[in-house]
C-alpha atoms as a PDB file:
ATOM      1  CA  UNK A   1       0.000   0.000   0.000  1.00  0.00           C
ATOM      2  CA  UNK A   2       1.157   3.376  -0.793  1.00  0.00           C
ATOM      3  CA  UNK A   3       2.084   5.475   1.979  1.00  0.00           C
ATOM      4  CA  UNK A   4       0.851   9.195   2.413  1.00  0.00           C
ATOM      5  CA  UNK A   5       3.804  11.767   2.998  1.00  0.00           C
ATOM      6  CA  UNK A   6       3.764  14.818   3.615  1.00  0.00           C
ATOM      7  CA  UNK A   7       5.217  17.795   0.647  1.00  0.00           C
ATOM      8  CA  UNK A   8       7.603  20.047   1.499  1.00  0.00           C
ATOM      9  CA  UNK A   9       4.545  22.948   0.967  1.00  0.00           C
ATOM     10  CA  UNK A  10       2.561  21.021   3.320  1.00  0.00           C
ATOM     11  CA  UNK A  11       5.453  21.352   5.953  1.00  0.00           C
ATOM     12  CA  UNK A  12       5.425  25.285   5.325  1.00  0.00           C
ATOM     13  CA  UNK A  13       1.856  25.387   5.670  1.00  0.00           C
ATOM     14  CA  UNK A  14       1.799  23.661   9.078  1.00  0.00           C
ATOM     15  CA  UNK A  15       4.809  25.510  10.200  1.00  0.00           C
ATOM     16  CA  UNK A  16       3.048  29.033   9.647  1.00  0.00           C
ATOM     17  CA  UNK A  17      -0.144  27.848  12.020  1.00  0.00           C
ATOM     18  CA  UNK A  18       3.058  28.121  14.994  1.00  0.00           C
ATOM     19  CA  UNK A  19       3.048  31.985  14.226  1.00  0.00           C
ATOM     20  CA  UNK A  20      -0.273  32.486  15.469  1.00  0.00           C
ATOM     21  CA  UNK A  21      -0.053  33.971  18.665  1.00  0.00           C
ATOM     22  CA  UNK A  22      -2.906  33.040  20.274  1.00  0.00           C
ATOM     23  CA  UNK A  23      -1.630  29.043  21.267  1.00  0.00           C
ATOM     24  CA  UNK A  24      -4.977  27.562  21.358  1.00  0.00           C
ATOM     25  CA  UNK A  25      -6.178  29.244  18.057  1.00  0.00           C
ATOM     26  CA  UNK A  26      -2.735  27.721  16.613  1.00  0.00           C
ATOM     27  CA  UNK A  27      -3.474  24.425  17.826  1.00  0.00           C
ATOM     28  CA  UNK A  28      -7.136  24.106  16.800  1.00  0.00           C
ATOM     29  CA  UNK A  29      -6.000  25.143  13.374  1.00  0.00           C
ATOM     30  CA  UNK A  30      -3.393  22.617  12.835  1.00  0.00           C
ATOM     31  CA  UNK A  31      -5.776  19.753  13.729  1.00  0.00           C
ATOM     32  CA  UNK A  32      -8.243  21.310  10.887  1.00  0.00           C
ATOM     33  CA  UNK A  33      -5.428  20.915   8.634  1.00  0.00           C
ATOM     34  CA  UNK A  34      -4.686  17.038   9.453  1.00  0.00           C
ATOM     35  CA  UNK A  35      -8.074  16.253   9.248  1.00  0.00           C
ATOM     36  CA  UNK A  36      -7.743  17.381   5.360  1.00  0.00           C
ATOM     37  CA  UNK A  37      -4.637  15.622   5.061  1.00  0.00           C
ATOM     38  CA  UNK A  38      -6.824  12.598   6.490  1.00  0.00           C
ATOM     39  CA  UNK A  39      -5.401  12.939   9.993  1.00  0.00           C
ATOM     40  CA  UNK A  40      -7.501  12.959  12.729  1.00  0.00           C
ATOM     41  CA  UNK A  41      -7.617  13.152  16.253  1.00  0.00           C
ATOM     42  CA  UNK A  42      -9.423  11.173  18.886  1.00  0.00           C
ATOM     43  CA  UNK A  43      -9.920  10.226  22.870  1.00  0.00           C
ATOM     44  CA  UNK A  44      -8.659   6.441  22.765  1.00  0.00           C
ATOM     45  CA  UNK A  45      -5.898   5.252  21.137  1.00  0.00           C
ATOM     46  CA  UNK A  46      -6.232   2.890  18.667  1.00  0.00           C
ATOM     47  CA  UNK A  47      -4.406   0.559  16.512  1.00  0.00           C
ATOM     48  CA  UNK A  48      -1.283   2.507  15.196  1.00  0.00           C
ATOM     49  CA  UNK A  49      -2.393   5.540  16.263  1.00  0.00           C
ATOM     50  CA  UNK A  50       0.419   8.150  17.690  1.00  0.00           C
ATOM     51  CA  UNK A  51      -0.098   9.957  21.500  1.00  0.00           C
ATOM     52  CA  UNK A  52       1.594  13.033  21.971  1.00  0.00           C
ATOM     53  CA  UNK A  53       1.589  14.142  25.441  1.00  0.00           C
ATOM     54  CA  UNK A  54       2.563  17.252  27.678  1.00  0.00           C
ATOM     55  CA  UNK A  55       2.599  17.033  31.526  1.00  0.00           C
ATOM     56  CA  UNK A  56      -1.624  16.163  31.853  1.00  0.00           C
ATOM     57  CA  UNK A  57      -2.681  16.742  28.307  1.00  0.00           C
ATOM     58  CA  UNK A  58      -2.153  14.747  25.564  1.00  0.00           C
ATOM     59  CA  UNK A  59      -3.416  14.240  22.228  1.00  0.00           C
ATOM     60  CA  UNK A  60      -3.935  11.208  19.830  1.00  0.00           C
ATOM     61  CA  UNK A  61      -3.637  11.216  15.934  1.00  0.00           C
ATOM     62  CA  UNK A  62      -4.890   8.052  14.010  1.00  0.00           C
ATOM     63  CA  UNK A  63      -5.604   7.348  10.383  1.00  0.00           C
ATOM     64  CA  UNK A  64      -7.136   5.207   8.104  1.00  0.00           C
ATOM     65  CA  UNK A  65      -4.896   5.663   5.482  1.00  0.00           C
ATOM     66  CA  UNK A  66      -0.913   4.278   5.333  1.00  0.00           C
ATOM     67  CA  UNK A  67       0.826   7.183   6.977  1.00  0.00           C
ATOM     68  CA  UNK A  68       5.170   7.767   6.301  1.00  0.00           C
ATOM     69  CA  UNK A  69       6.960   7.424   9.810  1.00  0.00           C
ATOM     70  CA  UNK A  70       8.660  10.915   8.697  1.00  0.00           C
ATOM     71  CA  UNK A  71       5.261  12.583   8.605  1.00  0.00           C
ATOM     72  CA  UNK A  72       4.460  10.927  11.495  1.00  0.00           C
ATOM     73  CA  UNK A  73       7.917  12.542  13.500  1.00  0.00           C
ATOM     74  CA  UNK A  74       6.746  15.752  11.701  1.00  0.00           C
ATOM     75  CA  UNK A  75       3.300  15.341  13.277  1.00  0.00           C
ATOM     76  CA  UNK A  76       4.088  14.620  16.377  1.00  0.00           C
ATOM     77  CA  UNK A  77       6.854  17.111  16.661  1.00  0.00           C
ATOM     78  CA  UNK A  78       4.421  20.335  15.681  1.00  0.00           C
ATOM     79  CA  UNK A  79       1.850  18.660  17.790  1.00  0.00           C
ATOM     80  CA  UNK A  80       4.085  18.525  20.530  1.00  0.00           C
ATOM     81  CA  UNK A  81       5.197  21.607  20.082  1.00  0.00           C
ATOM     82  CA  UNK A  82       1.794  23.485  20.182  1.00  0.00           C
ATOM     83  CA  UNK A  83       0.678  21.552  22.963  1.00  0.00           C
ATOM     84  CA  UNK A  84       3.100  22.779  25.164  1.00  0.00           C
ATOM     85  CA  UNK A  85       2.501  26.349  23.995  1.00  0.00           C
ATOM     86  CA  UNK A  86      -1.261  25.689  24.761  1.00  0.00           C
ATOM     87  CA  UNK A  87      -0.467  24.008  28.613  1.00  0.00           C
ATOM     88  CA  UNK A  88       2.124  27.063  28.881  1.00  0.00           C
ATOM     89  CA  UNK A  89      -0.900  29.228  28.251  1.00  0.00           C
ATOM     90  CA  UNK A  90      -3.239  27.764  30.496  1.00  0.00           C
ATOM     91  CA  UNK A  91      -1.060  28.183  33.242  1.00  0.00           C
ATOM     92  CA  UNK A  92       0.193  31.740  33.103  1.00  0.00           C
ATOM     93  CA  UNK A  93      -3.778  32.418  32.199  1.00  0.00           C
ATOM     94  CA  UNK A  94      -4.261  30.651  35.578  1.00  0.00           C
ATOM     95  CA  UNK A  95      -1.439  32.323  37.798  1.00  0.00           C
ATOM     96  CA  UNK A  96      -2.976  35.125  36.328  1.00  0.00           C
ATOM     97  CA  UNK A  97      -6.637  34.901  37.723  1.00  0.00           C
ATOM     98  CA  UNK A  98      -5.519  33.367  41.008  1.00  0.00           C
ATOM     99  CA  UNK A  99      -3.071  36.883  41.660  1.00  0.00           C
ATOM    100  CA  UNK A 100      -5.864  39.069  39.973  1.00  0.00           C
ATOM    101  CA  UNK A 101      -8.868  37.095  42.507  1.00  0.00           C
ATOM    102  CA  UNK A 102      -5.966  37.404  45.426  1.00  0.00           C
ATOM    103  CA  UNK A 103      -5.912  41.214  44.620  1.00  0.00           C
ATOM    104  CA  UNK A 104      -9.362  41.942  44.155  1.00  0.00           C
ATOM    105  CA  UNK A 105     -10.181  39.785  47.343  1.00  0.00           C
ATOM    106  CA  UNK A 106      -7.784  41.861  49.237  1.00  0.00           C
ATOM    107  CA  UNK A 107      -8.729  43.822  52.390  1.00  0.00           C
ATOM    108  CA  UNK A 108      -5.572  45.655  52.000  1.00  0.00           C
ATOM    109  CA  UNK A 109      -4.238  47.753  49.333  1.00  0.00           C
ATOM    110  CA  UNK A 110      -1.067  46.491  47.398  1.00  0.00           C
ATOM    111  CA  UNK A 111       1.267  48.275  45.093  1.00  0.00           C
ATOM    112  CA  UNK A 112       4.843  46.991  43.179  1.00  0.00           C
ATOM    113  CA  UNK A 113       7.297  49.857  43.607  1.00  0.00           C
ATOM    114  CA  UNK A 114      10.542  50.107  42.276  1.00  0.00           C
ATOM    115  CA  UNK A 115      12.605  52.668  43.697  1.00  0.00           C
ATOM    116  CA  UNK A 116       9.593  54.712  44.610  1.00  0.00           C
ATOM    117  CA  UNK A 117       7.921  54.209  41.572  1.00  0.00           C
ATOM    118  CA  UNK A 118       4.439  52.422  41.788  1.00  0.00           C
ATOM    119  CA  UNK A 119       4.699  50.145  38.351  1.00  0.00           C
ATOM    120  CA  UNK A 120       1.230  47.818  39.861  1.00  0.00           C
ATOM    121  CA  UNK A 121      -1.602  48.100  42.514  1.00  0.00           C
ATOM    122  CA  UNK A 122      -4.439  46.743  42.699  1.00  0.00           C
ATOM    123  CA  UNK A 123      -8.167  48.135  42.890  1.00  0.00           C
ATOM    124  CA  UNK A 124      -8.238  48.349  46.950  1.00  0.00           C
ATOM    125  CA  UNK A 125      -5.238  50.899  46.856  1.00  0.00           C
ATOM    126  CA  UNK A 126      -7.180  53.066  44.405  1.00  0.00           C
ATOM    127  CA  UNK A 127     -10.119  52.892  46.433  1.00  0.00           C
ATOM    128  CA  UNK A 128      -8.062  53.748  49.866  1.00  0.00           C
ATOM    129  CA  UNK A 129      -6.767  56.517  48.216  1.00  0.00           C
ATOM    130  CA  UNK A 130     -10.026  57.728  46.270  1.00  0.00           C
ATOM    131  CA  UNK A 131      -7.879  57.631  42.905  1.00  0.00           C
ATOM    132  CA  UNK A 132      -8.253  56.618  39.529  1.00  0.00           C
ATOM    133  CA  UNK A 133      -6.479  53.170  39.298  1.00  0.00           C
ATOM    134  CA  UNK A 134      -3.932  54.391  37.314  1.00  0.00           C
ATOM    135  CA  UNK A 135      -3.335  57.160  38.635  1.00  0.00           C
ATOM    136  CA  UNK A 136      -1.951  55.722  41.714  1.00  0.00           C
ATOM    137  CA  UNK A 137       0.479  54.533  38.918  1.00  0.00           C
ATOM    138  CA  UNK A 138       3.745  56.161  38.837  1.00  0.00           C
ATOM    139  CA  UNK A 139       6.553  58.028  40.703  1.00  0.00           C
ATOM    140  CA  UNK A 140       4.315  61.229  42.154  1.00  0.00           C
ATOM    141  CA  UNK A 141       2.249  58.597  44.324  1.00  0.00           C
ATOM    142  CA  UNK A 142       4.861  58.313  47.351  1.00  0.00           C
ATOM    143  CA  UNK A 143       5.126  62.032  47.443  1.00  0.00           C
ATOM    144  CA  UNK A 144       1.045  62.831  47.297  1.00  0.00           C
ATOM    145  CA  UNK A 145      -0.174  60.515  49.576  1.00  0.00           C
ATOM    146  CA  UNK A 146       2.473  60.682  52.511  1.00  0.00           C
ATOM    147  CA  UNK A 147       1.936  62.840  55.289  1.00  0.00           C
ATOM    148  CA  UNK A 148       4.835  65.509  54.701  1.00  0.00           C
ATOM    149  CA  UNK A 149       5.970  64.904  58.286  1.00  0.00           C
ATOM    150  CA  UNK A 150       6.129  61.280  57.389  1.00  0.00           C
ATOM    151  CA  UNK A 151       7.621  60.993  54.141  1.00  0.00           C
ATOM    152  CA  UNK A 152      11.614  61.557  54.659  1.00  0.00           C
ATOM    153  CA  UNK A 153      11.128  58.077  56.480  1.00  0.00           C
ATOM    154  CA  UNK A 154       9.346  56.629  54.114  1.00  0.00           C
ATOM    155  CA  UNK A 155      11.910  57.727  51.922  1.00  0.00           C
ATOM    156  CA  UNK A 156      14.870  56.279  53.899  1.00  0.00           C
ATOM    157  CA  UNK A 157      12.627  53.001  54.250  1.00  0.00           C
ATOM    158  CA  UNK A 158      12.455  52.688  50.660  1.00  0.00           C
ATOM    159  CA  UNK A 159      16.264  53.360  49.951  1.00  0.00           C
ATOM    160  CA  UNK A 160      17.080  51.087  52.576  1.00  0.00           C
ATOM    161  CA  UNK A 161      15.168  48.012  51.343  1.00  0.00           C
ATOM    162  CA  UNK A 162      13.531  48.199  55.079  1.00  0.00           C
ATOM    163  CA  UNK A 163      11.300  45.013  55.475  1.00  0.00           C
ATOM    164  CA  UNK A 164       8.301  44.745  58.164  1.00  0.00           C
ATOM    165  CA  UNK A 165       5.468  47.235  59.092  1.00  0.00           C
ATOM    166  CA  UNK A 166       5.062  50.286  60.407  1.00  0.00           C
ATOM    167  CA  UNK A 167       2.795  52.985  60.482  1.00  0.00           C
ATOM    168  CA  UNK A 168       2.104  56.665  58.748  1.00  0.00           C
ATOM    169  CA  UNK A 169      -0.128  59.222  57.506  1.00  0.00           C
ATOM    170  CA  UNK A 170      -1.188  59.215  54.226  1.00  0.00           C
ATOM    171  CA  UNK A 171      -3.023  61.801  52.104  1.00  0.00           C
ATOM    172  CA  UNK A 172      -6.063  60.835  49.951  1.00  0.00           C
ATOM    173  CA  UNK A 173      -6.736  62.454  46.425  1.00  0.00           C
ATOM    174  CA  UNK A 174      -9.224  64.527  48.306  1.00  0.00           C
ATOM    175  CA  UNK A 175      -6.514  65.942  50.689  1.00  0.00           C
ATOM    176  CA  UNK A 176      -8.615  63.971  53.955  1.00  0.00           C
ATOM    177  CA  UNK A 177      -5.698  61.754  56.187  1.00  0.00           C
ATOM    178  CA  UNK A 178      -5.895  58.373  57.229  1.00  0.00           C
ATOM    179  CA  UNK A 179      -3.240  56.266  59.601  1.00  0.00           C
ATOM    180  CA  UNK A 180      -1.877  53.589  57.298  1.00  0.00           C
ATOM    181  CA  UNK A 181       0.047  50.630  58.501  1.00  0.00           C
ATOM    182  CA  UNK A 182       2.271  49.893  55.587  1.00  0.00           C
ATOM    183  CA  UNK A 183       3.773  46.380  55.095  1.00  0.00           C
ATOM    184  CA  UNK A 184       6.823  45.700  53.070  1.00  0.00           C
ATOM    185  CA  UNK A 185       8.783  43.432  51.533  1.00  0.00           C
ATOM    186  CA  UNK A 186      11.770  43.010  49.033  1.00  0.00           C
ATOM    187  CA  UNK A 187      10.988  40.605  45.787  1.00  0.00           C
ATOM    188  CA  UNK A 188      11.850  40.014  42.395  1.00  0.00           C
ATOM    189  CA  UNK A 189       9.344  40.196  39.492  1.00  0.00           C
ATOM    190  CA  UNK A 190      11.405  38.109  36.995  1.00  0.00           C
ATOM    191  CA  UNK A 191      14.952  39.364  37.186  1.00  0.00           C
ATOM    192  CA  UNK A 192      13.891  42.822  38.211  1.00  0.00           C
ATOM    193  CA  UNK A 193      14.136  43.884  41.924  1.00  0.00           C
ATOM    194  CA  UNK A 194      10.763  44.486  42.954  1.00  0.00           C
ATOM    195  CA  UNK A 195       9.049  46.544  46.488  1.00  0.00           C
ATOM    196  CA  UNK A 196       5.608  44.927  47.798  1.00  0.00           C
ATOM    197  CA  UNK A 197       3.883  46.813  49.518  1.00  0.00           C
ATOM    198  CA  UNK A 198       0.777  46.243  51.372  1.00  0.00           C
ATOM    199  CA  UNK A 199      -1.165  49.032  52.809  1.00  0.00           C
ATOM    200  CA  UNK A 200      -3.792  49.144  55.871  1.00  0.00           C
ATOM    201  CA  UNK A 201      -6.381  51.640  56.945  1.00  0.00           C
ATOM    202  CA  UNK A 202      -5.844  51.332  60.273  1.00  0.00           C
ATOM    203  CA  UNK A 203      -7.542  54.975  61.322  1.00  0.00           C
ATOM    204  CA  UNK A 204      -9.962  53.321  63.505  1.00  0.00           C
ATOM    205  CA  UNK A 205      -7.418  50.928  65.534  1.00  0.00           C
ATOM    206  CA  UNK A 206      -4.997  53.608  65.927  1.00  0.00           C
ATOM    207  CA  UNK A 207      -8.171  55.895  67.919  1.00  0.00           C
ATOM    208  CA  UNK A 208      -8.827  53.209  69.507  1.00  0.00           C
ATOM    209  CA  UNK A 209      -5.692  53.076  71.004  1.00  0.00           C
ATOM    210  CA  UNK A 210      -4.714  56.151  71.780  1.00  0.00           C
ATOM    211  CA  UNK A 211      -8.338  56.370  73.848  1.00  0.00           C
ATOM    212  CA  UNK A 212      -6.960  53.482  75.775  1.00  0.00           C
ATOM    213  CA  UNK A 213      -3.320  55.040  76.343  1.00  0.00           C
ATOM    214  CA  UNK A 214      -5.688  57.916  77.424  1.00  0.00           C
ATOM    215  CA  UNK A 215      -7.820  55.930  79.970  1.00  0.00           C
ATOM    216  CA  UNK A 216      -4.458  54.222  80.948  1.00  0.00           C
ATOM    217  CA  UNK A 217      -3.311  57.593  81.671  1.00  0.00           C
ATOM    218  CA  UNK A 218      -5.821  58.483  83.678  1.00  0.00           C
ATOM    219  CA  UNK A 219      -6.598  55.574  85.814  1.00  0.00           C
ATOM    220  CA  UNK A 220      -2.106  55.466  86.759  1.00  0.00           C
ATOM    221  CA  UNK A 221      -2.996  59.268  87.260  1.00  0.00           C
ATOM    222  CA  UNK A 222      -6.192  58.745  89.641  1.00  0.00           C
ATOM    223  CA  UNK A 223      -4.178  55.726  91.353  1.00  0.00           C
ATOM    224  CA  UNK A 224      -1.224  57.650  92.290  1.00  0.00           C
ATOM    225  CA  UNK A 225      -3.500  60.359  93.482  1.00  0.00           C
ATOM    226  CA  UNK A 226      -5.633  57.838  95.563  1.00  0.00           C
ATOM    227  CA  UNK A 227      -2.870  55.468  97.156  1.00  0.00           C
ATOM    228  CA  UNK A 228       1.015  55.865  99.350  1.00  0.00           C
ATOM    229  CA  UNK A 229       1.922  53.285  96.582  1.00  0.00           C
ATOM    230  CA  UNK A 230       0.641  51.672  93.481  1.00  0.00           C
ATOM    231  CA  UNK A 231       1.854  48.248  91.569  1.00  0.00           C
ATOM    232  CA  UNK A 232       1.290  46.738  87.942  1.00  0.00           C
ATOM    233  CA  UNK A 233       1.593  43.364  87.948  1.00  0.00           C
ATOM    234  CA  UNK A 234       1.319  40.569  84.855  1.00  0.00           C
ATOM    235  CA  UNK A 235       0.919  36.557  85.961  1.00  0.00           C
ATOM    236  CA  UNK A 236       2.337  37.949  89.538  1.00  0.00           C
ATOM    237  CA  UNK A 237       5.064  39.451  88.362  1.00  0.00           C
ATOM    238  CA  UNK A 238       5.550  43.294  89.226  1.00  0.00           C
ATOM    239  CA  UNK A 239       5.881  45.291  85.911  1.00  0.00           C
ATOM    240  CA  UNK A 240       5.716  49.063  87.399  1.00  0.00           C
ATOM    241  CA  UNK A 241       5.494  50.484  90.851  1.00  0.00           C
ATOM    242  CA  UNK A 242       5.879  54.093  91.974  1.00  0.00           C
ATOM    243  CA  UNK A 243       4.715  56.094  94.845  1.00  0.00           C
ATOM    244  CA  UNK A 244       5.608  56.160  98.581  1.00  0.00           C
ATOM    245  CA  UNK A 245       7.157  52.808  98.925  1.00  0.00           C
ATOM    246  CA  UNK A 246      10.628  53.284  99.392  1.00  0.00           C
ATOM    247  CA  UNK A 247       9.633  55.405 102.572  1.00  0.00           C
ATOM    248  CA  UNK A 248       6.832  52.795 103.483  1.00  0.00           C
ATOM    249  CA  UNK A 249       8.951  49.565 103.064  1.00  0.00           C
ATOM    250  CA  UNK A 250      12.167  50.434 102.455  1.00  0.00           C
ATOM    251  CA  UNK A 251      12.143  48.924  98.953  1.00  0.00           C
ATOM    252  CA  UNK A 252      13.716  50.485  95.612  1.00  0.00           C
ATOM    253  CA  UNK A 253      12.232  50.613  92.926  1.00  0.00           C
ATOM    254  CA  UNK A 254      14.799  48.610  91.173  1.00  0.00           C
ATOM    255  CA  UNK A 255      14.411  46.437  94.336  1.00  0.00           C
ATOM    256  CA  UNK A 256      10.790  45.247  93.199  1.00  0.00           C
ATOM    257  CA  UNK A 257      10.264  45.626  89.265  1.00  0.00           C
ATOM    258  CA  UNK A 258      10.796  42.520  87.905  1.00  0.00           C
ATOM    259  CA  UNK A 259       9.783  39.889  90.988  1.00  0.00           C
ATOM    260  CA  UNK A 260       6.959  38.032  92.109  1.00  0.00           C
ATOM    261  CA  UNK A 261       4.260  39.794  94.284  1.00  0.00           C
ATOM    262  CA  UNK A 262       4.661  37.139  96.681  1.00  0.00           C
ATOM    263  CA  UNK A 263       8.376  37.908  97.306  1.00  0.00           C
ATOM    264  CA  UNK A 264       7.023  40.941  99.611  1.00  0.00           C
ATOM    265  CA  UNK A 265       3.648  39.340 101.135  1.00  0.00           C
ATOM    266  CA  UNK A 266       4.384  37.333 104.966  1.00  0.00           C
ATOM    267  CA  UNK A 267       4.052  33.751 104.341  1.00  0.00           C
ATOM    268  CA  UNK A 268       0.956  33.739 106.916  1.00  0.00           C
ATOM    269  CA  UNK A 269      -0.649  35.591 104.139  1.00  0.00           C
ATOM    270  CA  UNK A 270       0.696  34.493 101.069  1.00  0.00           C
ATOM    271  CA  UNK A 271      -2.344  31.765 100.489  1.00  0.00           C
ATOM    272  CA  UNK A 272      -5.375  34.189 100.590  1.00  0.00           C
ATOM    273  CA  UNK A 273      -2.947  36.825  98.374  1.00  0.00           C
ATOM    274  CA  UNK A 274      -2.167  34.061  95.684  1.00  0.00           C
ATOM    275  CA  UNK A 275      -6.216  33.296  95.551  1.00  0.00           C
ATOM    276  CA  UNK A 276      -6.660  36.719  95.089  1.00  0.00           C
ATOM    277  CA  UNK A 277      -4.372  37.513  91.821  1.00  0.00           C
ATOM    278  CA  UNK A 278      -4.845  34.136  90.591  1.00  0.00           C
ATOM    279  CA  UNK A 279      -8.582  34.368  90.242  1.00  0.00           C
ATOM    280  CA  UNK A 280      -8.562  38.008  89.144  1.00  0.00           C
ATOM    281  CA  UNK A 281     -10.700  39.122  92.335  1.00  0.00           C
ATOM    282  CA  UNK A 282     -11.104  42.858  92.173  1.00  0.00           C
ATOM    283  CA  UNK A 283     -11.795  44.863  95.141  1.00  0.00           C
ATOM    284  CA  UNK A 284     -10.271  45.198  98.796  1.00  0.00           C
ATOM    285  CA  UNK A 285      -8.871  42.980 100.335  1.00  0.00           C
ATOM    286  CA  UNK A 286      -6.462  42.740 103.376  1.00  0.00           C
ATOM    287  CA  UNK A 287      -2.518  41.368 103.581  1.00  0.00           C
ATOM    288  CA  UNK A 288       0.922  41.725 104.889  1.00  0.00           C
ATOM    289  CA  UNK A 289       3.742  43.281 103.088  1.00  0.00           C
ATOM    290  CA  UNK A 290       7.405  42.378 104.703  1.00  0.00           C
ATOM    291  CA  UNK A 291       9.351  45.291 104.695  1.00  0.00           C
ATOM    292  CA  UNK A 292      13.130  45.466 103.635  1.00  0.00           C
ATOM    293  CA  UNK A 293      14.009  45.277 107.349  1.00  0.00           C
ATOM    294  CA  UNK A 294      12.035  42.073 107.551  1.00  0.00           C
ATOM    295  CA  UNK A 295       9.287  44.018 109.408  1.00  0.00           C
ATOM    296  CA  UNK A 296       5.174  42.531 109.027  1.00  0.00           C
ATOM    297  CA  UNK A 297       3.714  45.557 107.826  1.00  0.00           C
ATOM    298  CA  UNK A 298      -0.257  44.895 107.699  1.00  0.00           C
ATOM    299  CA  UNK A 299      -1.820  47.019 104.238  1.00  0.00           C
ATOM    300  CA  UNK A 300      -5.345  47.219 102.912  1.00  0.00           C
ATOM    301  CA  UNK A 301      -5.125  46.861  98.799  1.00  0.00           C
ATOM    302  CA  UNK A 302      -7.619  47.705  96.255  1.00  0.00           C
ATOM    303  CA  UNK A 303      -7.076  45.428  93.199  1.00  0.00           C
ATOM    304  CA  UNK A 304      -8.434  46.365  89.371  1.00  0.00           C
ATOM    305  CA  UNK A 305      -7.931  44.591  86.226  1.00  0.00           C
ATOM    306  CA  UNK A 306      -6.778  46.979  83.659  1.00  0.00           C
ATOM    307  CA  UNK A 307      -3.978  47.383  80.874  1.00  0.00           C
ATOM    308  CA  UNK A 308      -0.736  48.632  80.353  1.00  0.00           C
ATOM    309  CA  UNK A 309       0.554  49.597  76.354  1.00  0.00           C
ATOM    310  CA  UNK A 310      -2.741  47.740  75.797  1.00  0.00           C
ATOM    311  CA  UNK A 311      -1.643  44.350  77.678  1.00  0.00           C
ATOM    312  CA  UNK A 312      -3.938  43.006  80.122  1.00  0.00           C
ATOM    313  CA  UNK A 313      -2.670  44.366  83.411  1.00  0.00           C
ATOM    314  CA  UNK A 314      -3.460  43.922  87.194  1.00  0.00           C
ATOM    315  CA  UNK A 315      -3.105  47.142  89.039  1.00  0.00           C
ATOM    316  CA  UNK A 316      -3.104  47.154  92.665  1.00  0.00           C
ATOM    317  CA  UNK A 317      -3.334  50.446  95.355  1.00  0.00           C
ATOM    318  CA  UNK A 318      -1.943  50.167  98.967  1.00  0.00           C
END
């Protein structure tokens, strides 16, 4: 039986179908064009039939005419070659969707700097910033939307290749300001040196906190006013004292900071003082501090639960 081979001009015209850029355009094409040469492809191999595959994908070319094993090799070389164009494709087009869901999903806003120079962001920066998404494009952003006060260290930051967070002011397109906690870190986008930045409104948190540094303030301000001596404690460990207790007990305050509570109570009242901070009671209660000199010194303390830099703190007034 005579075998079919392919012509040099039916070479060319395959070949050209690998110049279309779309890959899965290209491939559909050159199966159109083996099905006229009487080459066509199916799910199951059969008898003679040729498989070309690429990691998961594969595809199979049968005939029911007497094929050449050259234009076999030359089919299942341009096959092969297309294919993986077309599984190269599919997963760029998927890294692509899973980064562009990642970024629209977001809470945060993110932007690619290099040197300064915003080359990506996504849709949440624009929106933090009230911009135009490309308009936050570009090397004017930095210098609009930082807080003048705040940008030389933003500047240094950058220069620096700092990594970690910390926290600004920045400037919307309407001129309003917002505390931003900015998180960064050095990467590469191919070969190029990349910045990622991610970018918090954090306005709310920071209020919050400074109302609590506020009421902090004021309750080591009332206590002090109210009590001879006053002690911060954390899992019964003295954190802070101040006041009168030098002159009341002899103690430094170097002396105490840093030491169990219990280090200073009389053993005969060490049980009921250890219930007490280890069940959180507030109130008054009664005990007895040893002085330096090794002196029982009988004290009424008030004990609130409070905080401290925001930590969960015990105060107690003697």
């Amino acid at each position: 039986m005579e075998q079919f081979a392919f012509s040099a001009a039916d070479i060319a015209r395959l070949c050209r179908v690998l110049a279309e850029p779309d890959a899965e355009l290209a491939l559909r094409w050159f199966v159109e064009r083996l099905s006229s040469f009487g080459i066509h492809t199916g799910d199951s191999p059969r008898q003679g039939a040729r498989v070309v595959e690429v990691g998961e994908s594969r595809l199979v070319f049968s005939s029911a005419r007497s094929i050449a094993d050259e234009t076999w090799l030359c089919v299942c070389d341009l096959a092969a070659a297309l294919l993986r164009r077309v599984v190269e494709a599919r997963q760029h087009r998927q890294v692509v969707e899973r980064m562009q869901l990642l970024s629209e999903a977001s809470f945060e806003g993110i932007m690619v700097n290099v040197g300064g120079n915003v080359i990506d962001a996504n849709a949440r920066l624009a929106e933090l910033l009230k911009m135009e998404p490309d308009e936050v494009l570009g090397d004017r952003t930095m210098r609009q939307c930082v807080a003048p006060e705040d940008l030389p260290s933003v500047v240094e930051r950058v220069a620096s290749g700092y990594e970690g967070s910390y926290v600004i002011t920045g400037i919307r397109k309407d001129g309003s300001r917002f505390r931003a906690e900015l998180q960064s870190k050095q990467g590469r986008l191919g070969k190029r040196p990349v910045r990622v930045v991610a970018v918090r409104d954090v306005t709310e948190r920071e209020r919050t906190l400074e109302l609590l540094r506020e009421s902090e303030t004021r309750l080591r301000d009332l206590a002090q006013a109210a009590f001879e001596v006053t002690v911060s404690s954390r899992e019964g460990v003295i954190i802070a004292v101040t006041g009168k207790h030098q002159q009341l007990f002899g103690y430094r305050t170097e002396d105490i900071e840093g030491r169990p509570i219990l280090d200073f109570v009389a053993p005969a009242a060490i049980p009921h003082t250890e219930e007490v901070i280890t069940e959180g009671q507030m109130g008054v209660y009664q005990t007895t501090v040893m002085s330096a000199s090794g002196e029982p010194i009988p004290v009424e303390v008030v004990g609130v639960t409070s905080t401290l830099d925001g930590i969960p703190t015990r105060i107690a007034g003697l």
